[in-house]
Protein backbone atom coordinates (compact mmCIF):
# COMPACT_ATOMS: atom_id res chain seq x y z
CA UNK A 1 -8.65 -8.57 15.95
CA UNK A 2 -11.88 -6.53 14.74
CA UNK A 3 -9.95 -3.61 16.30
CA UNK A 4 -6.93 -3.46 15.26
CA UNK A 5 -7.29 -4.70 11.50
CA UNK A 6 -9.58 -1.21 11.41
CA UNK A 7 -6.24 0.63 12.77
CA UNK A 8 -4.15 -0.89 10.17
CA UNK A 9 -6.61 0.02 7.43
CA UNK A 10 -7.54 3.58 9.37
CA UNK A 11 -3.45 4.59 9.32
CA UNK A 12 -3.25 3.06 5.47
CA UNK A 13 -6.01 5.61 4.42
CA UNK A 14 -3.88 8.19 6.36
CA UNK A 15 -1.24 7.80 4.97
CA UNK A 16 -3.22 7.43 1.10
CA UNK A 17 -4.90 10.37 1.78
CA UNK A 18 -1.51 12.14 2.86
CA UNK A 19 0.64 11.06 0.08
CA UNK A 20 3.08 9.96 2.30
CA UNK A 21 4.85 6.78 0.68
CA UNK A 22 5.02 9.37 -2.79
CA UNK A 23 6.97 12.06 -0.13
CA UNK A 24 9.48 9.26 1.20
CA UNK A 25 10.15 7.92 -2.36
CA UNK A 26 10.49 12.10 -3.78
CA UNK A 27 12.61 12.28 -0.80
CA UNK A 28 15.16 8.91 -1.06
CA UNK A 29 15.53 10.38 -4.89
CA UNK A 30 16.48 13.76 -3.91
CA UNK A 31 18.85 11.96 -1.54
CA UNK A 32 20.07 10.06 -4.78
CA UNK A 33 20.90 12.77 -7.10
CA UNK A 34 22.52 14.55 -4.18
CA UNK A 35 25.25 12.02 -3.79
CA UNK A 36 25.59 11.09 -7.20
CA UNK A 37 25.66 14.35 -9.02
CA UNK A 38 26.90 16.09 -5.76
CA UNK A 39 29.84 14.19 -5.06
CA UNK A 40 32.58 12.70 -7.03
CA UNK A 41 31.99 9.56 -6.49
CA UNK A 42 33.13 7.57 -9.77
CA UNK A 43 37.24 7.36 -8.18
CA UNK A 44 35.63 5.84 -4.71
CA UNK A 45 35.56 1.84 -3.65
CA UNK A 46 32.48 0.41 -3.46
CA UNK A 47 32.89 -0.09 0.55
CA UNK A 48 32.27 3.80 1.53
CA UNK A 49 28.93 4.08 -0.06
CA UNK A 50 27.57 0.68 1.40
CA UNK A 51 25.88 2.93 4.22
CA UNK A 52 24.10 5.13 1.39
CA UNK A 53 20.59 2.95 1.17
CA UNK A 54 20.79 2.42 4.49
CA UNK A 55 20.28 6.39 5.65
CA UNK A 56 18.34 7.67 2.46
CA UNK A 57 16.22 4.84 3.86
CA UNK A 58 15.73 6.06 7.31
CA UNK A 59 15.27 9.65 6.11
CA UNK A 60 12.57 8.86 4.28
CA UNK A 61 11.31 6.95 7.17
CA UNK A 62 11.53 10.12 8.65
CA UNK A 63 9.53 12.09 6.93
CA UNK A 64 6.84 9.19 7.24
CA UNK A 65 7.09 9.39 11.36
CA UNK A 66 6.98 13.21 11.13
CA UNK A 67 3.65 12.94 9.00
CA UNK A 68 2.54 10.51 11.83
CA UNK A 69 2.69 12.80 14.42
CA UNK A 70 0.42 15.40 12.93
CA UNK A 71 -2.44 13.21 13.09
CA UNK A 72 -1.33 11.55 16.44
CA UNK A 73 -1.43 14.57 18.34
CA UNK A 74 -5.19 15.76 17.86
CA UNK A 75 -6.72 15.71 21.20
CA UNK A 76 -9.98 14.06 19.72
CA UNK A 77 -8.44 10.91 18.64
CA UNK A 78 -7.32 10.27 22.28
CA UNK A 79 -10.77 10.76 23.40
CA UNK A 80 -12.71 9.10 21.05
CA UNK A 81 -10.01 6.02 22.09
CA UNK A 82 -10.67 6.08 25.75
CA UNK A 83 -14.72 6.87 24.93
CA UNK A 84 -15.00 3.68 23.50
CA UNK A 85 -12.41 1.83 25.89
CA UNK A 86 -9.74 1.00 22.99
CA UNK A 87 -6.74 -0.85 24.05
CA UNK A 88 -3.88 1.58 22.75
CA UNK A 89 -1.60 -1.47 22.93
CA UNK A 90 -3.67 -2.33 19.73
CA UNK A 91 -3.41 0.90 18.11
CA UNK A 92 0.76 0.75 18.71
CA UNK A 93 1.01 -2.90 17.45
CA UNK A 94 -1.37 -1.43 14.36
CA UNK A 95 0.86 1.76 13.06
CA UNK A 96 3.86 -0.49 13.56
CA UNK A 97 2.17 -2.98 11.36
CA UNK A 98 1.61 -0.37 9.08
CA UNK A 99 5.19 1.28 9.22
CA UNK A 100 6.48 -2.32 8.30
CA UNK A 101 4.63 -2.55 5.35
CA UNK A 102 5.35 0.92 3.78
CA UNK A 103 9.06 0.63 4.44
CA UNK A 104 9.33 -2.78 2.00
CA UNK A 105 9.24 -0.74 -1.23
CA UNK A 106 11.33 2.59 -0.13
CA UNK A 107 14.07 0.47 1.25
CA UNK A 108 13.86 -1.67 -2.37
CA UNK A 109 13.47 1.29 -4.16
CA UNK A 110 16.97 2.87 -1.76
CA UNK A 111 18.84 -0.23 -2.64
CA UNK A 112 17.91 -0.95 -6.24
CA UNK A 113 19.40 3.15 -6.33
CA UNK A 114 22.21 2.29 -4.54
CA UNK A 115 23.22 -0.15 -7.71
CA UNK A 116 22.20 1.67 -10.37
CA UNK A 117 23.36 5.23 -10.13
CA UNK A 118 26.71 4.42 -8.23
CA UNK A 119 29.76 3.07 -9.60
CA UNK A 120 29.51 -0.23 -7.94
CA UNK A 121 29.21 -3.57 -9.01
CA UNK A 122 26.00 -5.23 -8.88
CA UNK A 123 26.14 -8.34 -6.88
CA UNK A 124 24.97 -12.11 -8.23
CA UNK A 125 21.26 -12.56 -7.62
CA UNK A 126 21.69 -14.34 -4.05
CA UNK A 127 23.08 -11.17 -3.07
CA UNK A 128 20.32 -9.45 -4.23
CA UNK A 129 17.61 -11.17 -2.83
CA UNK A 130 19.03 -11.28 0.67
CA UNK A 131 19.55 -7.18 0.36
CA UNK A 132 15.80 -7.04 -0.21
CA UNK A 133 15.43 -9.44 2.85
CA UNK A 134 16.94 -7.34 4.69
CA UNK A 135 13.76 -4.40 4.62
CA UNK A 136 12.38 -7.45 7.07
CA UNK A 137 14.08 -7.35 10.49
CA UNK A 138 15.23 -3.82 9.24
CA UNK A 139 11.07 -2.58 8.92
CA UNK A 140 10.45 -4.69 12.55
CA UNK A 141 13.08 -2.58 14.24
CA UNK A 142 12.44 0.57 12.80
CA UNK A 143 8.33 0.72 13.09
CA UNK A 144 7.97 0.13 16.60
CA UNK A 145 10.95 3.10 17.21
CA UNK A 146 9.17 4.97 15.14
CA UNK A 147 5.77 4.83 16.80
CA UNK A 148 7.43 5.51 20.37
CA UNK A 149 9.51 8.37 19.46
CA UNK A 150 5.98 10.17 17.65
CA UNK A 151 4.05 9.28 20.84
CA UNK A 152 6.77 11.19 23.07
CA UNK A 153 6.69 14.04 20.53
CA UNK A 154 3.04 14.33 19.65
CA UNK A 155 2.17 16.88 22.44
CA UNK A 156 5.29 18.93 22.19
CA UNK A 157 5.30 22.56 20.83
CA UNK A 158 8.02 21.84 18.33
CA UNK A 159 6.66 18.12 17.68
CA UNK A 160 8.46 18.07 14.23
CA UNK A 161 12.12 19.32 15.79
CA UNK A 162 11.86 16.75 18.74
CA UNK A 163 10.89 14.05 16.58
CA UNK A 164 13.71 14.60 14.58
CA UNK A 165 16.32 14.64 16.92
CA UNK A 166 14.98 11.78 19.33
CA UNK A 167 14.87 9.44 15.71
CA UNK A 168 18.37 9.71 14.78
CA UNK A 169 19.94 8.60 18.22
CA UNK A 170 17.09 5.91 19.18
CA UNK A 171 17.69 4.43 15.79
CA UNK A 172 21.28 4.22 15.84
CA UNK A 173 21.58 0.38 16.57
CA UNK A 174 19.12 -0.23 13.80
CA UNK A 175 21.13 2.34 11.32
CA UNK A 176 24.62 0.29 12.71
CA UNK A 177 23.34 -3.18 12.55
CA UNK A 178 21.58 -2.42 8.82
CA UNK A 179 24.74 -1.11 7.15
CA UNK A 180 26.91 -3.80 8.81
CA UNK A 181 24.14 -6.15 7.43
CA UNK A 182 25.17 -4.49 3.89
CA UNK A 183 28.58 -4.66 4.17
CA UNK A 184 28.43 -8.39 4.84
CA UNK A 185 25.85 -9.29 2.05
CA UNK A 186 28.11 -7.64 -0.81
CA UNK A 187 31.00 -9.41 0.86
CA UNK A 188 29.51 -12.65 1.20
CA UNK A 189 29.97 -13.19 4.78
CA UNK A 190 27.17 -14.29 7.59
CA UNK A 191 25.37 -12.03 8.77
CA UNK A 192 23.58 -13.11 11.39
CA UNK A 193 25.27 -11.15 14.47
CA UNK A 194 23.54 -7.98 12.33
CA UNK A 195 20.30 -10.47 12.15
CA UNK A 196 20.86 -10.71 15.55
CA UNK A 197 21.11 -7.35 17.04
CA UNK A 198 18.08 -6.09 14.66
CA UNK A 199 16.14 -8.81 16.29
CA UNK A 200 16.65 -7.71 19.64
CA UNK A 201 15.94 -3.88 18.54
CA UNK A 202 12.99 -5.09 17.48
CA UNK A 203 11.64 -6.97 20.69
CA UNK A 204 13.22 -4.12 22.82
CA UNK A 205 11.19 -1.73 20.82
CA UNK A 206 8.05 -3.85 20.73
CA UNK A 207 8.09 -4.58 24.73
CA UNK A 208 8.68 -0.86 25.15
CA UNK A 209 5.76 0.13 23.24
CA UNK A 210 3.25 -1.85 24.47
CA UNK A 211 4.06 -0.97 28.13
CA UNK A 212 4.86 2.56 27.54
CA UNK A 213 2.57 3.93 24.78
CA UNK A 214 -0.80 4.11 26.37
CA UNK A 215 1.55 6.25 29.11
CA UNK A 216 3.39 8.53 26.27
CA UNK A 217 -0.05 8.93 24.49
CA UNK A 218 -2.04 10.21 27.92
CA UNK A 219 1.08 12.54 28.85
C-alpha cells in the first residue's frame, strides 16, 4: 500500500510539475472555439454534436498519455524499479489511479462546454448529474488503456506518433460506448448496455495491464 500510494503521489507531482491538467483543459478549449466559431452550427439538431464532449475529452486525454510517455521511457526509472524489487503491477494500478482522477474535471469541464457554447438545450438537473457520472466508468476505461498503450510506445523512436495512433483505435469501444452513453442521458433512456460495455473495457483493460505491463515495460 506504502508503495503504491508513493506512485500515485510520485505521477501527481509529475504531472504538477508538467502542467499537464492546464495543457488538456488549453487543449479541450481550443477544441471548443474550433467547432463553435468554426462551424455553423446554430441551424444543426442537438443529436449531431452529442459526440463533441466525448472526443475533445479523449484528445485531451491524449495529450496527458503523450506527456506520460516522456517520463516513462527513461531507462533509469526501470532500473531503479527492478533495484529495489518494485512490483510494476503496482506502478500500472498507480498511473491508472492517477489518470482517473485527472480526467473528472476535463470531462466536466468538456461537457459543461458542450451546453454552454452550443445551441442546445440544457437538460433538467437529473440529466446533468448523471452526464457528470458518466467521467466514472468513462475515467476506469480510459486510464488503464492509456497506461498500456504508453508502455508499448515508451521505447519506440517515434514514441509520440505511435502513441497516437495505437490510442485512437484501442479506445474506440470506450469513445462508442461514451457517446451512446450521451445520447441516451439527453434522451432519457437507460443506459446501462453503455454502463455495461464501459465496464467490461475497463476490466479487459485492467486484467491486461497487470499481466502485460511489467512485459511491455522490460521490452
Amino acid at each position: 500500500m506504502k508503495i503504491w500510494w508513493a506512485f500515485v503521489t510520485n505521477e501527481l507531482r509529475l504531472y504538477a510539475a508538467g502542467r499537464g491538467l492546464e495543457f488538456a483543459f488549453i487543449l479541450s478549449l481550443t477544441l471548443i472555439a474550433i467547432f463553435r466559431f468554426g462551424m455553423p452550427v446554430d441551424g444543426l439538431s442537438d443529436a449531431p454534436l452529442e459526440v463533441f464532449p466525448v472526443i475533445a475529452y479523449c484528445i485531451a486525454n491524449l495529450q496527458l498519455l503523450l506527456m506520460a510517455t516522456q517520463w516513462e521511457s527513461e531507462a533509469h526509472a526501470y532500473r531503479y524499479y527492478t533495484m529495489n524489487h518494485v512490483s510494476l503491477s503496482s506502478l500500472f494500478f498507480a498511473k491508472s489511479t492517477v489518470t482517473f482522477l485527472i480526467q473528472i474535471p476535463i470531462w466536466i469541464f468538456c461537457v459543461s462546454a458542450y451546453f454552454l457554447f452550443f445551441p442546445v438545450a440544457t437538460p433538467k438537473t437529473a440529466a446533468l448529474v448523471e452526464l457528470a457520472l458518466t467521467s466514472i466508468p468513462l475515467g476506469l476505461a480510459l486510464a488503464p488503456a492509456g497506461q498500456l498503450v504508453a508502455a508499448i510506445a515508451q521505447h519506440s523512436a517515434q514514441k509520440n506518433f505511435l502513441a497516437i495512433a495505437l490510442f485512437l483505435p484501442i479506445c474506440l469501444p470506450v469513445l462508442i460506448a461514451a457517446t451512446g452513453r450521451v445520447g441516451a442521458v439527453l434522451a432519457e433512456i437507460a443506459t446501462l448496455r453503455y454502463d455495461a460495455l464501459l465496464v467490461a473495457v475497463a476490466l479487459i483493460f485492467f486484467g491486461a495491464g497487470n499481466l502485460l505491463y511489467s512485459y511491455l515495460f522490460e521490452e
